[in-house]
C-alpha atoms as a PDB file:
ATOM      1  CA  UNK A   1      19.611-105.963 142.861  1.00  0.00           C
ATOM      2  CA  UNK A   2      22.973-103.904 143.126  1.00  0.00           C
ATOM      3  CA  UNK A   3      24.716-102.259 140.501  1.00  0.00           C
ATOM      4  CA  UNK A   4      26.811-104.664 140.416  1.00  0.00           C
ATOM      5  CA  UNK A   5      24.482-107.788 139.902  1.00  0.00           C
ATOM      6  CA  UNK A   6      22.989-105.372 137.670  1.00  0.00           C
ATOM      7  CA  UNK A   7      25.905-105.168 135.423  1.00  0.00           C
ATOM      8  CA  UNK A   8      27.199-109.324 135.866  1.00  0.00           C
ATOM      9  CA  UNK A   9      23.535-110.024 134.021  1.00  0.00           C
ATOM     10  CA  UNK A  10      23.960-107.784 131.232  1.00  0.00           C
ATOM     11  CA  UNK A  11      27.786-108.260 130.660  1.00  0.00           C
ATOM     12  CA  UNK A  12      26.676-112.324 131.399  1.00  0.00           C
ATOM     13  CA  UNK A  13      23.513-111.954 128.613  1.00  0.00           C
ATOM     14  CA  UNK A  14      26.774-109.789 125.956  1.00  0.00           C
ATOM     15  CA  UNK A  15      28.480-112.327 126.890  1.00  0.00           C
ATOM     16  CA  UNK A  16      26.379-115.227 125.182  1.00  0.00           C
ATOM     17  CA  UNK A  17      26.370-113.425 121.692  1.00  0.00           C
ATOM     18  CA  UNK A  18      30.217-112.796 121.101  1.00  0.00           C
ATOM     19  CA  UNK A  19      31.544-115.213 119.525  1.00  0.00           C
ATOM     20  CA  UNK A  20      33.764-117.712 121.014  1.00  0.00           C
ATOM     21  CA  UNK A  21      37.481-116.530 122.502  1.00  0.00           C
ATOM     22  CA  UNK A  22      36.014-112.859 123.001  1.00  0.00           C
ATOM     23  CA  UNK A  23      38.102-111.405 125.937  1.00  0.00           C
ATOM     24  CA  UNK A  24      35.953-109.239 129.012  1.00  0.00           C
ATOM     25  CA  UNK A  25      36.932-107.315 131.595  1.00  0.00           C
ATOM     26  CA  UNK A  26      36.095-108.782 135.018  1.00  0.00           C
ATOM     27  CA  UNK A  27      32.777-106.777 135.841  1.00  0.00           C
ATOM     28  CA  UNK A  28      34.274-104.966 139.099  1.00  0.00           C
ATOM     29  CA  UNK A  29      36.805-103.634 136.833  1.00  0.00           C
ATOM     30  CA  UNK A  30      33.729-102.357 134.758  1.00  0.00           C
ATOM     31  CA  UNK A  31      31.990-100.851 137.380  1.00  0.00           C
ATOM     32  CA  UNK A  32      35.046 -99.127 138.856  1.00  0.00           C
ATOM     33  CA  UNK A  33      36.268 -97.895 135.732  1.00  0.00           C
ATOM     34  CA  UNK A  34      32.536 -96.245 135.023  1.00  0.00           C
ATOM     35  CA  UNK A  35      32.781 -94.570 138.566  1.00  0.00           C
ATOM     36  CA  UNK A  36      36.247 -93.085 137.282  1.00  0.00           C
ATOM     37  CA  UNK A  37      35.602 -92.628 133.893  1.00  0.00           C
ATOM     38  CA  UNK A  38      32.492 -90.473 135.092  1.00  0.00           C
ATOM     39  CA  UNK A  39      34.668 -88.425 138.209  1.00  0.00           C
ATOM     40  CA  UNK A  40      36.981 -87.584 135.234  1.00  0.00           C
ATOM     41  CA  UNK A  41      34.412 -86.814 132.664  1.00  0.00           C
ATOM     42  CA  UNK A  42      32.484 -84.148 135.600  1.00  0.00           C
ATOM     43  CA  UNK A  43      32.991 -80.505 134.317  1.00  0.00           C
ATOM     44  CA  UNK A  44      35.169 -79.015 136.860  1.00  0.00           C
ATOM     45  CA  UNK A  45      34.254 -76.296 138.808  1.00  0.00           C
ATOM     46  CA  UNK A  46      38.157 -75.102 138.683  1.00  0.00           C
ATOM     47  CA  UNK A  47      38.248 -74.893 135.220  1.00  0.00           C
ATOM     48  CA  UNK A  48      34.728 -73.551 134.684  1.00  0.00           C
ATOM     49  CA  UNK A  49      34.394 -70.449 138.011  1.00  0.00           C
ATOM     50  CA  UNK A  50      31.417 -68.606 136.000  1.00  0.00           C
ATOM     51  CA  UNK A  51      29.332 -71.537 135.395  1.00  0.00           C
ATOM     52  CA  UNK A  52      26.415 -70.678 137.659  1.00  0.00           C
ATOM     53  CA  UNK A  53      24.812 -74.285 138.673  1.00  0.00           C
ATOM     54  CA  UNK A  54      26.906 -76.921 140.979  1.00  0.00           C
ATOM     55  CA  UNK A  55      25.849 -80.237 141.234  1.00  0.00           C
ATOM     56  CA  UNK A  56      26.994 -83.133 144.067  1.00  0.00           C
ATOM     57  CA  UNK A  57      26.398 -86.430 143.801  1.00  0.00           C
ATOM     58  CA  UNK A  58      27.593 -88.902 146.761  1.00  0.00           C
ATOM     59  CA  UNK A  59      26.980 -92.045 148.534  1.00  0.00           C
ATOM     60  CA  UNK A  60      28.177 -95.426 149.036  1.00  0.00           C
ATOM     61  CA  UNK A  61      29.054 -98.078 146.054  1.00  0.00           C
ATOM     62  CA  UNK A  62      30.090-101.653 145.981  1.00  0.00           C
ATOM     63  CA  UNK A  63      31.392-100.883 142.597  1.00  0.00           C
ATOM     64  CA  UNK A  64      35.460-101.637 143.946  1.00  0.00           C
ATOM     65  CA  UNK A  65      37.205-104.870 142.843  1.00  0.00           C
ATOM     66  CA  UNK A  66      36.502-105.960 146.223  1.00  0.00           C
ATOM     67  CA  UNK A  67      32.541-106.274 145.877  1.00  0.00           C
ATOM     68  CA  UNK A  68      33.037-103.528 149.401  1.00  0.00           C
ATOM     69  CA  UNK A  69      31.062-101.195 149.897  1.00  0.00           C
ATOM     70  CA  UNK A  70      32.699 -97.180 149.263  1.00  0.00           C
ATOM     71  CA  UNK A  71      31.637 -94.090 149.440  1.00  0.00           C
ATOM     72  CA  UNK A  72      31.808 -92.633 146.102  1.00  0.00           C
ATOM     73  CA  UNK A  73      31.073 -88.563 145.452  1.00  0.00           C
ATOM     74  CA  UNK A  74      31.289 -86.589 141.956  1.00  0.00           C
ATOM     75  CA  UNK A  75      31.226 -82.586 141.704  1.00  0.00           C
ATOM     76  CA  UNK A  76      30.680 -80.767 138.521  1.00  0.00           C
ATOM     77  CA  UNK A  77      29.813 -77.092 137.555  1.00  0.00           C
ATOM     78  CA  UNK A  78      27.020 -76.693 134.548  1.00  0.00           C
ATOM     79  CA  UNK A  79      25.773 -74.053 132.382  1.00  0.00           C
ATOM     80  CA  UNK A  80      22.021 -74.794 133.071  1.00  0.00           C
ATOM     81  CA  UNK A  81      20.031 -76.458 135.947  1.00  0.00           C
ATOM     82  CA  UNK A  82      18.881 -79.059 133.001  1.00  0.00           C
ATOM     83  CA  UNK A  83      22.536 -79.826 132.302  1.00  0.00           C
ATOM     84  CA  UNK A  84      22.921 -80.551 136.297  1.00  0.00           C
ATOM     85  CA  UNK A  85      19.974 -82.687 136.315  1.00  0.00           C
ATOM     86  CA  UNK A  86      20.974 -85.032 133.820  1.00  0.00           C
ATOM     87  CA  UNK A  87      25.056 -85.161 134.782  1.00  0.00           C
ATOM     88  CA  UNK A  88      23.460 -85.551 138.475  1.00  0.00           C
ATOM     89  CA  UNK A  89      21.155 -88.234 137.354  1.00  0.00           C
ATOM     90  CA  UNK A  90      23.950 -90.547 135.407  1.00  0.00           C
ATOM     91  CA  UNK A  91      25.692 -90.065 138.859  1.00  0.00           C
ATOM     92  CA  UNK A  92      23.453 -91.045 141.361  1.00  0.00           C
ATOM     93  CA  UNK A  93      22.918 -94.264 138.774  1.00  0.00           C
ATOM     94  CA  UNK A  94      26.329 -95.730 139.782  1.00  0.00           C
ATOM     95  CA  UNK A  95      25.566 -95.162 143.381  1.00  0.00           C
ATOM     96  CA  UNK A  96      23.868 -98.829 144.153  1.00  0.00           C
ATOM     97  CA  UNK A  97      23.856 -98.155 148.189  1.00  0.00           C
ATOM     98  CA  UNK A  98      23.109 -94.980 150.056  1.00  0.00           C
ATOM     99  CA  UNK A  99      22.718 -91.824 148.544  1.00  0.00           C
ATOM    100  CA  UNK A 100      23.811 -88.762 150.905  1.00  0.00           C
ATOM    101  CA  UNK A 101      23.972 -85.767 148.569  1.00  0.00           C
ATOM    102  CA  UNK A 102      22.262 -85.336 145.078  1.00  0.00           C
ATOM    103  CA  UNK A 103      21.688 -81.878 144.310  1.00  0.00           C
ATOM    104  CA  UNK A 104      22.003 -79.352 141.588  1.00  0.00           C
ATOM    105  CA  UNK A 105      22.367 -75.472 143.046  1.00  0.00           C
ATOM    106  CA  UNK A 106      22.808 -72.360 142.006  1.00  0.00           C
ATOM    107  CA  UNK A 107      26.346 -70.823 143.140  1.00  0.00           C
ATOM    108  CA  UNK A 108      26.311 -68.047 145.681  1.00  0.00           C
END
């Protein structure tokens, strides 16, 4: 099951215990806005040139208003390999196709 899918059953199962006239979001418009909410939320590696661990996530996604598939990447810099690992693991969750990079190194 895609991310996607993944998403229409939970929003679908919300959906049935708000009360009547509740307003949603169409669930590509979820999806996408969790891929860009996330991108956004990455610690830069700009703003943050001493942090010694760089993670990179990327793949493809159907997660466009389009149902397409994309290719989707994220980049953040972390103070700890553990703090990699977890950002890198929320990351690779929104990826619901092929994965090409998930890794957290150390910066040379």
């Amino acid at each position: 099951m895609t991310f996607s899918r993944r998403i229409a059953a939970a929003v679908l199962a919300a959906a049935l215990a708000l009360p009547a006239g509740a307003v949603l979001l169409p669930v590509p418009a979820l999806a996408q806005e969790n891929v860009n909410a996330f991108r956004e939320a990455s610690p830069s590696c700009d703003a943050n040139p001493t942090l010694p661990w760089i993670g990179r996530v990327s793949g493809e996604s159907d997660e466009d208003p389009t149902d397409n598939t994309e290719p989707v990447s994220f980049v953040g810099c972390f103070a700890t390999k553990a703090e990699c690992d977890a950002w890198r693991e929320r990351g690779s969750g929104l990826i619901d196709d092929r994965i090409v990079e998930n890794v957290c190194e150390q910066r040379q």
